[in-house]
Structure formats: C-alpha cells, structure tokens
N, C-alpha and C. Protein backbone atom coordinates (compact mmCIF):
# COMPACT_ATOMS: atom_id res chain seq x y z
N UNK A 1 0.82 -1.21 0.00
CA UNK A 1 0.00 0.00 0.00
C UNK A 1 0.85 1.26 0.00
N UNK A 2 2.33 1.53 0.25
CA UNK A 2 3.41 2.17 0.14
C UNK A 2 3.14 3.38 -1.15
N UNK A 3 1.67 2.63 -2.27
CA UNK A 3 2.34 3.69 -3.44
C UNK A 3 1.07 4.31 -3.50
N UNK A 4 0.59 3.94 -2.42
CA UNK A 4 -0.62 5.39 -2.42
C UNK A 4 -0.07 6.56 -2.37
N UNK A 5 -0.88 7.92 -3.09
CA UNK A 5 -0.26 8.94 -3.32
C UNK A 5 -1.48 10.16 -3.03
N UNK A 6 -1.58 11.14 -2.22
CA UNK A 6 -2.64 11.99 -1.93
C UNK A 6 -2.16 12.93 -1.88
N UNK A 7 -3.00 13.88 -2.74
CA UNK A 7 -2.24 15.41 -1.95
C UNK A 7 -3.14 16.26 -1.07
N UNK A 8 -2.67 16.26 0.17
CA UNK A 8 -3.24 17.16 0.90
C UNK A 8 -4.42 18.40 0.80
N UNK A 9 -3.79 19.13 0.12
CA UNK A 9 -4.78 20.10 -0.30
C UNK A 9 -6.31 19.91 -0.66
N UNK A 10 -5.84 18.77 -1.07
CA UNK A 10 -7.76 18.03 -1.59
C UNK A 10 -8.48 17.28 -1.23
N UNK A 11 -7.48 16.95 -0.18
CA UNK A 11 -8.09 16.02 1.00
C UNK A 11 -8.93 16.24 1.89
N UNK A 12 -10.19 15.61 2.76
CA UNK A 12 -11.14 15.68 3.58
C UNK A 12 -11.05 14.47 4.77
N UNK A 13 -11.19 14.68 5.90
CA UNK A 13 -11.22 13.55 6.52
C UNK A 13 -12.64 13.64 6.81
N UNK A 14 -13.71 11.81 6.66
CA UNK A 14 -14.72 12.04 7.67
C UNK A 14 -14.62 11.37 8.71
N UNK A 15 -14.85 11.19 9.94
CA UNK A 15 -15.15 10.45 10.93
C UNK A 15 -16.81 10.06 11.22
N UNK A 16 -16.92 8.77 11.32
CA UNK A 16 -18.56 8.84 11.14
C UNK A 16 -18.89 7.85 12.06
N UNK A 17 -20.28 8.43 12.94
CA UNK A 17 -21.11 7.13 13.27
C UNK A 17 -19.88 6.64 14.54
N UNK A 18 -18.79 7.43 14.70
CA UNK A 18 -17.93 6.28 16.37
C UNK A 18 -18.54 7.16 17.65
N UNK A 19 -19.70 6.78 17.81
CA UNK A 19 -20.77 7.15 18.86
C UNK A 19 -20.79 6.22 19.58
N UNK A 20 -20.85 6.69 20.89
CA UNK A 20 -21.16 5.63 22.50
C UNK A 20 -22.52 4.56 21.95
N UNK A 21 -23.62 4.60 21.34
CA UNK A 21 -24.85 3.83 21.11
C UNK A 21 -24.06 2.71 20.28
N UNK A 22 -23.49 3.37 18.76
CA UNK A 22 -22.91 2.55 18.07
C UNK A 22 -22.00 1.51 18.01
N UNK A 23 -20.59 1.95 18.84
CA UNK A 23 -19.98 0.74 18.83
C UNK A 23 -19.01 1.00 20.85
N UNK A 24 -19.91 1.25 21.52
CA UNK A 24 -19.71 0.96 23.06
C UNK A 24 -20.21 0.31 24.06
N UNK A 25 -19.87 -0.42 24.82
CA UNK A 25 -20.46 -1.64 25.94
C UNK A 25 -21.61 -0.72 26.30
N UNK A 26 -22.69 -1.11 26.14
CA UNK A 26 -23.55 -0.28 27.21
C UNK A 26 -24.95 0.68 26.18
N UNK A 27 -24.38 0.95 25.10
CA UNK A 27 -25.08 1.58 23.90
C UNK A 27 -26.31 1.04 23.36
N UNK A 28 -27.24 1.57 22.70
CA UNK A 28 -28.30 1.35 21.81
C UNK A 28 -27.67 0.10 21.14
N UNK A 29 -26.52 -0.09 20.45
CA UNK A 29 -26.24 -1.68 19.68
C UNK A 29 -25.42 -2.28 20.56
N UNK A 30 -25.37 -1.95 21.69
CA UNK A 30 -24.26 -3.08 22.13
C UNK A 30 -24.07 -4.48 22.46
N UNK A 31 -25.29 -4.78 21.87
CA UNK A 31 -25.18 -6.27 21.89
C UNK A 31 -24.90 -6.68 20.52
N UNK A 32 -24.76 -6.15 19.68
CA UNK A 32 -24.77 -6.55 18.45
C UNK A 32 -23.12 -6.58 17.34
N UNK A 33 -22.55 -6.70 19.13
CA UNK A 33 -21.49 -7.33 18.18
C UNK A 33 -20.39 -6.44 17.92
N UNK A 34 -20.63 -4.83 17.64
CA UNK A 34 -20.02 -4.02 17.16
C UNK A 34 -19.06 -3.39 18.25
N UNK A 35 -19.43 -3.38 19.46
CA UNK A 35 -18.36 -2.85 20.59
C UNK A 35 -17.06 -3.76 20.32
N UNK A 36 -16.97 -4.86 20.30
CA UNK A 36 -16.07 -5.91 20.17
C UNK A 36 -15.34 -6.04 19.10
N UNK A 37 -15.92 -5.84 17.94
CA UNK A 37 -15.03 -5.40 16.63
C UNK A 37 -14.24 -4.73 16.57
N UNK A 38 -15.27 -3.22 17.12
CA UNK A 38 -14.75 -2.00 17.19
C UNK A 38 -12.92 -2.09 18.09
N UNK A 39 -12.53 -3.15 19.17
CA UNK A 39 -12.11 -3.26 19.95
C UNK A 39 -10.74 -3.60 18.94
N UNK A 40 -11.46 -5.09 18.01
CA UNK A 40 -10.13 -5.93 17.59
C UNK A 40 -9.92 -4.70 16.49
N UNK A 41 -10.50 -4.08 15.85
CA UNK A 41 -9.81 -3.12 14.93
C UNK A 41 -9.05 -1.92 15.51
N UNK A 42 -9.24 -1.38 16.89
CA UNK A 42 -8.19 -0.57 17.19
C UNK A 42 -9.16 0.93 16.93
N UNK A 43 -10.30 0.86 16.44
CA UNK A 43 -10.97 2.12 15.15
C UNK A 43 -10.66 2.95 16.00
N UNK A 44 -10.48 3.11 17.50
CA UNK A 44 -10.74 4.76 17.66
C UNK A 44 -9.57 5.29 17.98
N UNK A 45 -8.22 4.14 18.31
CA UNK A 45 -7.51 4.85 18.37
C UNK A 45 -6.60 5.05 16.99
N UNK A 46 -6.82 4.20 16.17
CA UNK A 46 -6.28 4.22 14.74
C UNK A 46 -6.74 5.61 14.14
N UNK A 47 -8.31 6.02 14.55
CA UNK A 47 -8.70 7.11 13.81
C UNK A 47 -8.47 8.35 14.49
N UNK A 48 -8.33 8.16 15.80
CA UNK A 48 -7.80 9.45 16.53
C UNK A 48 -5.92 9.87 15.81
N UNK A 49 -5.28 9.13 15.52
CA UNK A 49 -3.92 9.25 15.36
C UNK A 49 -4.37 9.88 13.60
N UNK A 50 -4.89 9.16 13.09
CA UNK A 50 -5.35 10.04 11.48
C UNK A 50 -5.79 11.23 11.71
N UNK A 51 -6.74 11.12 12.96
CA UNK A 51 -7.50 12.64 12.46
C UNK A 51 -6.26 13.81 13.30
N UNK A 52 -5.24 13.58 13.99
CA UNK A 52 -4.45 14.10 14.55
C UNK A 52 -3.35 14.74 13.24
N UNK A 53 -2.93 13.47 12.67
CA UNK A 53 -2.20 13.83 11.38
C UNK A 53 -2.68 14.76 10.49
N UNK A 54 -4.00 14.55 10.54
CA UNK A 54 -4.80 15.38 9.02
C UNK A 54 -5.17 16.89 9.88
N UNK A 55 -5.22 17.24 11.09
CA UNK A 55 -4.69 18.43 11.23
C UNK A 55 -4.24 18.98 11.33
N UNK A 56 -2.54 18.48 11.56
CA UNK A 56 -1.52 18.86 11.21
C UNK A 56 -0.77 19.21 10.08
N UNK A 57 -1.78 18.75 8.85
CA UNK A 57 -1.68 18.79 7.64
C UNK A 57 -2.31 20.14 7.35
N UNK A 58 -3.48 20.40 7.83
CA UNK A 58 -4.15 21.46 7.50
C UNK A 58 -5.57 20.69 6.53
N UNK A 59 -5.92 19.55 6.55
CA UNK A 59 -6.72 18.65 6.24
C UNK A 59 -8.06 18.46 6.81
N UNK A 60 -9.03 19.22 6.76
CA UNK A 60 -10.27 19.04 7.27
C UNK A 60 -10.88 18.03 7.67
N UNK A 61 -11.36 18.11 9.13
CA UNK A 61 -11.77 16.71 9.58
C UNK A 61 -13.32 17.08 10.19
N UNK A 62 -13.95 16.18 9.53
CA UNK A 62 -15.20 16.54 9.39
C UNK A 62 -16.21 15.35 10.42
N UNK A 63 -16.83 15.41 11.27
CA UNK A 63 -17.39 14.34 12.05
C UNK A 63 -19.03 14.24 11.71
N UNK A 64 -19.20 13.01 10.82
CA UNK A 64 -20.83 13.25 10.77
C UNK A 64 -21.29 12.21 12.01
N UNK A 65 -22.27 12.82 12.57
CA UNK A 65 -23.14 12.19 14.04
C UNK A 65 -24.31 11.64 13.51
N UNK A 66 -24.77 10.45 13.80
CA UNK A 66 -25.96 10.03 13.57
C UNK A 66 -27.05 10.51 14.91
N UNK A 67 -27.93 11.61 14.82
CA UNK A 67 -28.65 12.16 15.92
C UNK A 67 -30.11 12.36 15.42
N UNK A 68 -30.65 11.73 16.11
CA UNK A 68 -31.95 11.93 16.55
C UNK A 68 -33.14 12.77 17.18
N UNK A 69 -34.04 13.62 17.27
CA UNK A 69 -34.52 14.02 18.95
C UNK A 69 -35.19 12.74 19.38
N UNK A 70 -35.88 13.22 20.62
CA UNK A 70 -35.90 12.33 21.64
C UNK A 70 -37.55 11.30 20.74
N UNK A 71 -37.64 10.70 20.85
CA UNK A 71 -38.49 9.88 20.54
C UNK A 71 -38.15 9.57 18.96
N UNK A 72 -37.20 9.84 18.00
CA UNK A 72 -37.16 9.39 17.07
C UNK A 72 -38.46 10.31 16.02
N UNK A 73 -38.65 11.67 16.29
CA UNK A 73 -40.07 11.96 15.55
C UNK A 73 -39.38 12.13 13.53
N UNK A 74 -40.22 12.13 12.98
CA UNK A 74 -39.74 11.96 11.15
C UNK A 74 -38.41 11.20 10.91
N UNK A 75 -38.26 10.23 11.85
CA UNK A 75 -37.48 9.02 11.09
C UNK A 75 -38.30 7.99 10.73
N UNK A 76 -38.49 8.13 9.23
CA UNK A 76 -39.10 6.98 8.39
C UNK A 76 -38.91 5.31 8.88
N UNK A 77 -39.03 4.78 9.35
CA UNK A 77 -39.25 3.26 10.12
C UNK A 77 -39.45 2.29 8.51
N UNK A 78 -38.60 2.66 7.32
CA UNK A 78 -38.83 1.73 6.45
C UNK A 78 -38.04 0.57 6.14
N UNK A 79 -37.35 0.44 7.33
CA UNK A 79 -35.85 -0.61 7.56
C UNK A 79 -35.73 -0.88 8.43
N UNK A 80 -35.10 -2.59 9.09
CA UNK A 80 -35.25 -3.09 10.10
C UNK A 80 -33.78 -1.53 11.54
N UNK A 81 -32.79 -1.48 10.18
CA UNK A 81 -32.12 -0.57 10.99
C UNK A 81 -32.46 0.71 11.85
N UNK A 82 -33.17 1.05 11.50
CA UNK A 82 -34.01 2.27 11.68
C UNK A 82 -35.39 1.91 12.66
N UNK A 83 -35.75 1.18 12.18
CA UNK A 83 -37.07 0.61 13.50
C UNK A 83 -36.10 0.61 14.89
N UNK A 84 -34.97 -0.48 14.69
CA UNK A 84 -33.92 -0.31 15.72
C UNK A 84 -33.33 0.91 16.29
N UNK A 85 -33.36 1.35 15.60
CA UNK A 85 -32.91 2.81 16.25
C UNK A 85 -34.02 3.56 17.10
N UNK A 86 -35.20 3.60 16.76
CA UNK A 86 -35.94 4.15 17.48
C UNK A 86 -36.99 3.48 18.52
N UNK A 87 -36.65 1.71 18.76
CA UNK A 87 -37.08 0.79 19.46
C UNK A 87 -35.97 1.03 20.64
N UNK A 88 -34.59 1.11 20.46
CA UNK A 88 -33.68 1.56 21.51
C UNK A 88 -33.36 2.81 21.52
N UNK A 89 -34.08 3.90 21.63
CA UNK A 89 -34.03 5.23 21.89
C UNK A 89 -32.82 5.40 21.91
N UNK A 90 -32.33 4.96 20.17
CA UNK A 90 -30.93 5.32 20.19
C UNK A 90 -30.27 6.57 19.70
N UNK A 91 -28.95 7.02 20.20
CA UNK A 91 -28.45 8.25 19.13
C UNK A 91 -29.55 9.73 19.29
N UNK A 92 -29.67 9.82 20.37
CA UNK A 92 -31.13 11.04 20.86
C UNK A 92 -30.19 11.94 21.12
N UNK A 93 -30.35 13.29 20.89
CA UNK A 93 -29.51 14.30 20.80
C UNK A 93 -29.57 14.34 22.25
N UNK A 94 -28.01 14.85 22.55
CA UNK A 94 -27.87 14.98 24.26
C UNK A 94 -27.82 14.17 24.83
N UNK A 95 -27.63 13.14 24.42
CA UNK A 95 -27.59 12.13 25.28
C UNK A 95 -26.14 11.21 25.27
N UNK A 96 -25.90 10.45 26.55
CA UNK A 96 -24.59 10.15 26.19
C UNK A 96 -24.74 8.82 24.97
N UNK A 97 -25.58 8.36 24.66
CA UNK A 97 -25.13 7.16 23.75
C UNK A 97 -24.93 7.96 21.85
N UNK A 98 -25.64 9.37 21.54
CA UNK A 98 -25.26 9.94 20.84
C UNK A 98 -23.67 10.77 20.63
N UNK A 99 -23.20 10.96 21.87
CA UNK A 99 -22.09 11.41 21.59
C UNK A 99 -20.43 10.79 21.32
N UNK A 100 -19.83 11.48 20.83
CA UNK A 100 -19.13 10.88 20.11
C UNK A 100 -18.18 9.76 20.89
N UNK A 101 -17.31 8.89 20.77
CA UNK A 101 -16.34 8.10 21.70
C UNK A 101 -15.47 8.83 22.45
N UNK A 102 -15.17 8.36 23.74
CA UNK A 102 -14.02 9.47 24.37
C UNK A 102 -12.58 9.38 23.31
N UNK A 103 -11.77 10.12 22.74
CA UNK A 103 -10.72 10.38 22.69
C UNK A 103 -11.23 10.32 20.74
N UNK A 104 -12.46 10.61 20.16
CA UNK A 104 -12.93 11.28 19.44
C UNK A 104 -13.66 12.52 19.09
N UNK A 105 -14.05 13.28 20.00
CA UNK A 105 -14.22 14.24 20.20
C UNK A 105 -14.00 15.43 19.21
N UNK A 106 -15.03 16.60 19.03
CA UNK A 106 -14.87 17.67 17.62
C UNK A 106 -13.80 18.38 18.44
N UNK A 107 -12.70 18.89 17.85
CA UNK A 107 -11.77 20.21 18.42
C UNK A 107 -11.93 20.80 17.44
N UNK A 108 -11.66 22.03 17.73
CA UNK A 108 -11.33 23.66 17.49
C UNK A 108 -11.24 23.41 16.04
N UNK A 109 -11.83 23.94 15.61
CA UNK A 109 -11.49 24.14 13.68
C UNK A 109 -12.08 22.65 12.54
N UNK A 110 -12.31 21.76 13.61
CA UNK A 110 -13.27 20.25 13.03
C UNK A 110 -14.46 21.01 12.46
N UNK A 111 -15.15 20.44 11.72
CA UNK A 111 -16.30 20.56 11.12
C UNK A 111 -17.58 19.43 11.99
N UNK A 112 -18.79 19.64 11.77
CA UNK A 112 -19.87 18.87 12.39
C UNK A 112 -21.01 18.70 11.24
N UNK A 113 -21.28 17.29 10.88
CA UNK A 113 -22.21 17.30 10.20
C UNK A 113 -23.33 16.28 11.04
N UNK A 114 -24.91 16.55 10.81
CA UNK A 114 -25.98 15.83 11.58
C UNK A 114 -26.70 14.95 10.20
N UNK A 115 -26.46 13.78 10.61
CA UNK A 115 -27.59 13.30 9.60
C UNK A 115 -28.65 12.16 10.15
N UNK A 116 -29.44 11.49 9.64
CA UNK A 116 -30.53 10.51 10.03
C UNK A 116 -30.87 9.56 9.34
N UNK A 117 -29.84 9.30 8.32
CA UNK A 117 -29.36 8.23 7.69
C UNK A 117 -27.99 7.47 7.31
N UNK A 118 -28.43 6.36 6.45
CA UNK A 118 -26.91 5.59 6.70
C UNK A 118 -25.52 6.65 5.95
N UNK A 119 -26.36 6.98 4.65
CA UNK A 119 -25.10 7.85 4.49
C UNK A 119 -24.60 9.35 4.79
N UNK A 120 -23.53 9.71 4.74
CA UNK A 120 -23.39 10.99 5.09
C UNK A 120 -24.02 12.19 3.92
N UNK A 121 -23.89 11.87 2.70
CA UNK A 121 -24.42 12.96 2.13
C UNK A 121 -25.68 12.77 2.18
N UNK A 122 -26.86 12.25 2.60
CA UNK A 122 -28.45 12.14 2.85
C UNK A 122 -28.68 12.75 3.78
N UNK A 123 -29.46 14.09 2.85
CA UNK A 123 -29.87 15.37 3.40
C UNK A 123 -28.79 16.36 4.81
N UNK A 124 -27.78 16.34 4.14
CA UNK A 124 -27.25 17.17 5.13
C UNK A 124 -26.03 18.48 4.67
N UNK A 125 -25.17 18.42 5.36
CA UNK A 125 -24.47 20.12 4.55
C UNK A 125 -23.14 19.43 4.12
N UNK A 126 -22.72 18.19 4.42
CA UNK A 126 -21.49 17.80 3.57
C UNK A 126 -20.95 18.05 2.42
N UNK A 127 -21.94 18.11 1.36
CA UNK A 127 -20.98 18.97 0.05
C UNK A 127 -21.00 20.03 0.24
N UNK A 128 -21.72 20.61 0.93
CA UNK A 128 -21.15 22.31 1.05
C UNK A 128 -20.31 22.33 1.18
N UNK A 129 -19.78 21.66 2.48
CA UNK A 129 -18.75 21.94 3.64
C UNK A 129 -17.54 21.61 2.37
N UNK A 130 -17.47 20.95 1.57
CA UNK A 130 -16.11 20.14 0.64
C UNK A 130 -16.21 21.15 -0.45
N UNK A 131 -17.25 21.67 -1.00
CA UNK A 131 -17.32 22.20 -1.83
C UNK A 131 -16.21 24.01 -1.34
N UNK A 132 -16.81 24.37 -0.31
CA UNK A 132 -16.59 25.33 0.72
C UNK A 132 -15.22 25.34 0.86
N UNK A 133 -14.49 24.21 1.08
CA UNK A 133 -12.89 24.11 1.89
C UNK A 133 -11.92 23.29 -0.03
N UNK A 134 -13.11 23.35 -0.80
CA UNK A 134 -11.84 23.01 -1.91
C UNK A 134 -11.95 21.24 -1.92
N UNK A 135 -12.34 20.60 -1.60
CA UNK A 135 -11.92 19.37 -1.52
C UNK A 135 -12.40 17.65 -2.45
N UNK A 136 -12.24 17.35 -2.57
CA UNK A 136 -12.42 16.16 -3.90
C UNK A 136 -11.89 15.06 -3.35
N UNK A 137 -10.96 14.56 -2.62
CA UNK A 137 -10.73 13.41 -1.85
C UNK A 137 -11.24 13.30 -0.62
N UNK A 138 -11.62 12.43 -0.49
CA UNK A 138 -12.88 12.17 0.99
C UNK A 138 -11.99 10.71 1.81
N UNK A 139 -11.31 10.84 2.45
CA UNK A 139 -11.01 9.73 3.10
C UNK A 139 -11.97 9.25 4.25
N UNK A 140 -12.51 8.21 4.06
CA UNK A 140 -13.97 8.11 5.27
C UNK A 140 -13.25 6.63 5.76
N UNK A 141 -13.65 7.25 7.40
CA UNK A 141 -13.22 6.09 8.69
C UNK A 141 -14.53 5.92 9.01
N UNK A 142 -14.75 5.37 10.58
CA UNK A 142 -16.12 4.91 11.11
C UNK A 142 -16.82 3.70 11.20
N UNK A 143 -18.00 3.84 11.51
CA UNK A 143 -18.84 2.72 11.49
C UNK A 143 -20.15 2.89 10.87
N UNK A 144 -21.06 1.84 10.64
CA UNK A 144 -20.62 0.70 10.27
C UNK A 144 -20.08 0.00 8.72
N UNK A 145 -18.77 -0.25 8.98
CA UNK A 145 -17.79 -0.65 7.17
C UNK A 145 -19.28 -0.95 6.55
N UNK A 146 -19.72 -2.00 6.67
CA UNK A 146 -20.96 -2.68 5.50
C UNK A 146 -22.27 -1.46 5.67
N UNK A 147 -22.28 -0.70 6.60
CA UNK A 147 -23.62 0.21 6.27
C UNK A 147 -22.99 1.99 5.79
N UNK A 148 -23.05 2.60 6.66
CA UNK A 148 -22.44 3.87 6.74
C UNK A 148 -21.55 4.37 5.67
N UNK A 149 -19.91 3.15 6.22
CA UNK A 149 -18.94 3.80 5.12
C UNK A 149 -19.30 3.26 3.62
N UNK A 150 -20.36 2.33 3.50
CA UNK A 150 -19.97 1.56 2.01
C UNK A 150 -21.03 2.55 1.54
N UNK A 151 -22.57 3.00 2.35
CA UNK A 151 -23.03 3.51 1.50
C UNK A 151 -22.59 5.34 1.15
N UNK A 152 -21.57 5.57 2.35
CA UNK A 152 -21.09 6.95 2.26
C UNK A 152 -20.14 7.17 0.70
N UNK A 153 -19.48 5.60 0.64
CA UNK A 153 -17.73 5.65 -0.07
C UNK A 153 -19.39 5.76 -1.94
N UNK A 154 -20.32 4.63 -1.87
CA UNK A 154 -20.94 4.71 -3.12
C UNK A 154 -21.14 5.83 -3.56
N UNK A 155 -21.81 6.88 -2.58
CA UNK A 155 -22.61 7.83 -3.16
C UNK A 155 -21.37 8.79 -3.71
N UNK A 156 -20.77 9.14 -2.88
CA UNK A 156 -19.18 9.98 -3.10
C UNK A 156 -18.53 9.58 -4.34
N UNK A 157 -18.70 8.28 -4.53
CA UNK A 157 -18.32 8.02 -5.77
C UNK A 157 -19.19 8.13 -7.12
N UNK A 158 -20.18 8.58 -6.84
CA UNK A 158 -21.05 8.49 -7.81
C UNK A 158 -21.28 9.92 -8.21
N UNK A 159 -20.78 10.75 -7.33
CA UNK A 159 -21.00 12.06 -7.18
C UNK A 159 -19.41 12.95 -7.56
N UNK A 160 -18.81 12.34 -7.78
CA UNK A 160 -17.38 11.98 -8.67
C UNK A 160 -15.99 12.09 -7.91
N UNK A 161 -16.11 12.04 -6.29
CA UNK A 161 -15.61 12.39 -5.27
C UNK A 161 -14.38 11.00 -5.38
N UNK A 162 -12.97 11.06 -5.56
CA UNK A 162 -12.39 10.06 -4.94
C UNK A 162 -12.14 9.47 -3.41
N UNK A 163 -12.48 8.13 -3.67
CA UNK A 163 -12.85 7.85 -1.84
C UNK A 163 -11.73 6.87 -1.45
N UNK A 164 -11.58 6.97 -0.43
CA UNK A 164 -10.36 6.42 0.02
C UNK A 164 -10.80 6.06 1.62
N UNK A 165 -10.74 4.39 1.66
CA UNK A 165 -11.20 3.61 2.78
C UNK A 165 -9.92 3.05 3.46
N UNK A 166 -9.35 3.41 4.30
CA UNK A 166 -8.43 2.75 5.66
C UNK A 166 -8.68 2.20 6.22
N UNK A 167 -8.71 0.09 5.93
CA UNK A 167 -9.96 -0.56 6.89
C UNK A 167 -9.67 -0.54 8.32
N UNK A 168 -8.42 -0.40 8.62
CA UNK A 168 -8.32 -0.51 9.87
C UNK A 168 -9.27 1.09 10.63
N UNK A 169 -9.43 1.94 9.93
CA UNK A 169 -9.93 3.00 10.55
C UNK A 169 -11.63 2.91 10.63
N UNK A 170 -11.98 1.71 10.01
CA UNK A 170 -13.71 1.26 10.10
C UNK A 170 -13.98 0.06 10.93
N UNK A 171 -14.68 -0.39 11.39
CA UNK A 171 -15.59 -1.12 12.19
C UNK A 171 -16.92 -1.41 11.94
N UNK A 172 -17.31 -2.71 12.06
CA UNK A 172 -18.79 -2.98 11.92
C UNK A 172 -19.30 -3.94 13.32
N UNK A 173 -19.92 -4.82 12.70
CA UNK A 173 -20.56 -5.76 14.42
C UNK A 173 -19.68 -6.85 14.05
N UNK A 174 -19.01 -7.18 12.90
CA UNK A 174 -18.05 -8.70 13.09
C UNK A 174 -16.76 -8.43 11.93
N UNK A 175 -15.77 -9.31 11.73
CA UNK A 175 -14.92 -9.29 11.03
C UNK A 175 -15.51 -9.68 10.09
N UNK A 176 -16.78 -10.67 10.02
CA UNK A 176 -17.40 -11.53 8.52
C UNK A 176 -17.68 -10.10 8.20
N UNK A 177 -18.47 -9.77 8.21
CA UNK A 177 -19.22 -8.64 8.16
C UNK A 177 -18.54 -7.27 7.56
N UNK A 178 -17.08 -6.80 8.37
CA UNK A 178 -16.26 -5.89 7.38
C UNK A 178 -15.46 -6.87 6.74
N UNK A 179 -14.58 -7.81 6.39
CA UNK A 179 -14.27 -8.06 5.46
C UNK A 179 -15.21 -8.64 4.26
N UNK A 180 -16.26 -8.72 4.08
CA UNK A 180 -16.86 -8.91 2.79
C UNK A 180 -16.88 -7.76 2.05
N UNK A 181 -17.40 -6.99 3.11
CA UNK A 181 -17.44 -5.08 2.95
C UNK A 181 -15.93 -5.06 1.91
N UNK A 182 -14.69 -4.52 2.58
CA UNK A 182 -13.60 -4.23 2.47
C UNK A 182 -13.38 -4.90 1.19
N UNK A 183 -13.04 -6.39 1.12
CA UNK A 183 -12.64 -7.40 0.31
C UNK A 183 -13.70 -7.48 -1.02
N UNK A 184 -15.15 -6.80 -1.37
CA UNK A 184 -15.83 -7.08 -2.72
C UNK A 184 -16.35 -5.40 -2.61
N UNK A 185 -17.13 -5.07 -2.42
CA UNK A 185 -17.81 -3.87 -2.82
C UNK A 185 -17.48 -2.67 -2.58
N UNK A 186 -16.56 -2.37 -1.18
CA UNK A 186 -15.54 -0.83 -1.19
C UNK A 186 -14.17 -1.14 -2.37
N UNK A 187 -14.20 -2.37 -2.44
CA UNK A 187 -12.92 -2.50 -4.21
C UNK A 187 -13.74 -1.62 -5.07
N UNK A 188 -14.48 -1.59 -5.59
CA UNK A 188 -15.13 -1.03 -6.65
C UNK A 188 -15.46 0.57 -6.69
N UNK A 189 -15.77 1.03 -5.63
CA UNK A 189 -15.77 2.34 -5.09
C UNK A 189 -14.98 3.46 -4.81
N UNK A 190 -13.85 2.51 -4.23
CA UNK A 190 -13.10 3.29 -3.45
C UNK A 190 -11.07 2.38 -3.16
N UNK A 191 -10.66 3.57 -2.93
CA UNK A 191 -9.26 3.20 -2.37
C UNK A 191 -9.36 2.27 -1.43
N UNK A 192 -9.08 1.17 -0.87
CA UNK A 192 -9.19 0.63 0.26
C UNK A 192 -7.29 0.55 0.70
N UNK A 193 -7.38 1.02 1.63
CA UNK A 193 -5.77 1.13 2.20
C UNK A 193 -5.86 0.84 3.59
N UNK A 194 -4.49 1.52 4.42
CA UNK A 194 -4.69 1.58 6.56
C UNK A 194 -4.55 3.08 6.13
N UNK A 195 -4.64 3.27 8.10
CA UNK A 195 -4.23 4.59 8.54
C UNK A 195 -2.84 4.65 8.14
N UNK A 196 -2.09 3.51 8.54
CA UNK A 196 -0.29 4.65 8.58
C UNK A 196 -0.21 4.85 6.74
N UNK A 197 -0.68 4.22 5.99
CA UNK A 197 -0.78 4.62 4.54
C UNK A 197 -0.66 5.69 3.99
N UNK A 198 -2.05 6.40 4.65
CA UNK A 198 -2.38 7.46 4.72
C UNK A 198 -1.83 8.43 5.53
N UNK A 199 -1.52 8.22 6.31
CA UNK A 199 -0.77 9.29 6.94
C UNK A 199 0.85 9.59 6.22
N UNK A 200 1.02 8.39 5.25
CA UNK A 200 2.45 8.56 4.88
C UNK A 200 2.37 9.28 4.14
N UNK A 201 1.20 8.79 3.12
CA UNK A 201 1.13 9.48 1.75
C UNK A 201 0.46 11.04 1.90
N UNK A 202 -0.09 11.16 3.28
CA UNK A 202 -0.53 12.81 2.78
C UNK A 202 0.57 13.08 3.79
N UNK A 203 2.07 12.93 3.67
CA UNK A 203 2.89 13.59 4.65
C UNK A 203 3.39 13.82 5.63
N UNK A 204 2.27 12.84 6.34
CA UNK A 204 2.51 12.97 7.78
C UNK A 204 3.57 11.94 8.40
C-alpha cells in the first residue's frame, strides 16, 4: 500500500457514526457485536492518530453524528435498521449514547455534520462543507464498514468524489461482516488502504 499517493490540499477527513450507542459496551447496539469489533480493529484509536495527522496537515476533519430528537419523531421506520434505532431510543440528541467516543471528540477548527441516515451525504451540509474548503478526496473512517462507510464511499463516488477507505480506521458488528465489505464492494468504489498509509502518503 506504500504507493498510495494523496495530496493534501484536496483532502477531507470524515469520521462517522464512532458514537457511545454505536460501537460501546452499554449503547443502543451493544449487543450486536459491534463494541467488540470496534475493539479488535483498534478504530478509535487508529482514527484518533489520522485525524491528529490530518490536522496537522491542515486537512479538514469533518465528524458526521448520527442524531436523533428524543423519541425518534420523522425518522421513516422503512428498515429493520431504523425501527432499531428508534425501538432503543438510540443516538437522541444529548444524550450520552449519541455522543461521540471518548478520545474522538470535535476540536477547534473540526467541522460537524448531523444526519438521520446511513449515508453521510443524505440530506445534510457535507458537500457544502467540501465544496466550501476546496476538496475532492474524501477519506472516510467509522462505522458501520458494511452500512455507513460503504453507502457513504458509493454515493461519493457516484458524485465523482475520490474515496479512500483505511480498513483498519472502520468497524462494523463482526470481522465476517467488514471483510466482505472491504474485500468485494468498497474494491469497486473506493481506495481501500490503513491509517499509517495514509498518513504517509498525505505527509505525515
């Protein structure tokens, strides 16, 4: 992966979806597998050390939150994921299972995007924000690899955005589960690389 090549300037980081509900003991999914993944992949501290690099770069790091209000009101219930979400009063603004993982956290000059679906550009200000800061490479971390990032890395790609996936910087509820992800359908989409990759190739 040595001959990956990025240039900074056009680069975006997202961080997505590494919320206390999503992948922490105790959360709206935490039985489902994903705290434990989240664990053997390292995601938050792999993605804390990226998103550290990419502001040292001068590389925008952008955190989309999956948030709710409190009862789940105009989230469409047309998917078992989504019934789930609002059967475990999950991801409710203000609350601790919505906020982000400790030692992920927005700092000073991060960007914040809110959305209420799996992907990040569904209905929210993300191409502004890229459009706004110059940017065309989207490197997306987070959870979950098979929901979130695959349908974040499609649309980005369809929307003519080069995407660039660091599996170690994603997580889902099992290894079956992100490597099918990783290994058949982010091939087609997107860069699939690691963090130190990326951190080499944009400089850091």
């Amino acid at each position: 992966m040595s001959d990956l090549s990025l240039d900074s300037s056009r680069c975006a980081l997202i961080i997505q979806d590494l919320q206390n509900d999503v992948i922490t003991e105790g959360g709206a999914f935490g039985e489902s597998g994903s705290p434990q993944h989240a664990i053997e992949q390292d995601v938050v501290a792999n993605v804390a050390r990226l998103a550290d690099a990419c502001r040292g770069l001068g590389v925008p790091v952008i955190h989309v939150w999956y948030i709710v209000e409190q009862g789940a009101p105009g989230l469409k219930l047309n998917a078992p994921l989504f019934q789930g979400l609002k059967d475990t009063n999950g991801l409710e603004r203000g609350s601790w299972g919505a906020a982000p993982v400790d030692g992920l956290e927005a700092q000073d000059g991060d960007f914040i995007v809110e959305k209420m679906r799996m992907s990040a550009w569904q209905g929210t200000k993300l191409e502004s924000l890229l459009a706004g800061t110059g940017r065309d490479t989207i490197i997306v971390t987070g959870a979950w690899t098979n929901m979130s990032i695959e349908h974040t890395s499609r649309t980005g790609a369809d929307k003519g955005y080069y995407m660039v996936v660091p599996e170690n910087g994603c997580s889902t509820m099992s290894a079956d589960w992100h490597n099918a992800s990783i290994n058949y359908a982010l091939q087609n989409v997107s860069t699939v690389t690691d963090v130190d990759s990326v951190i080499a190739a944009l400089g850091g």
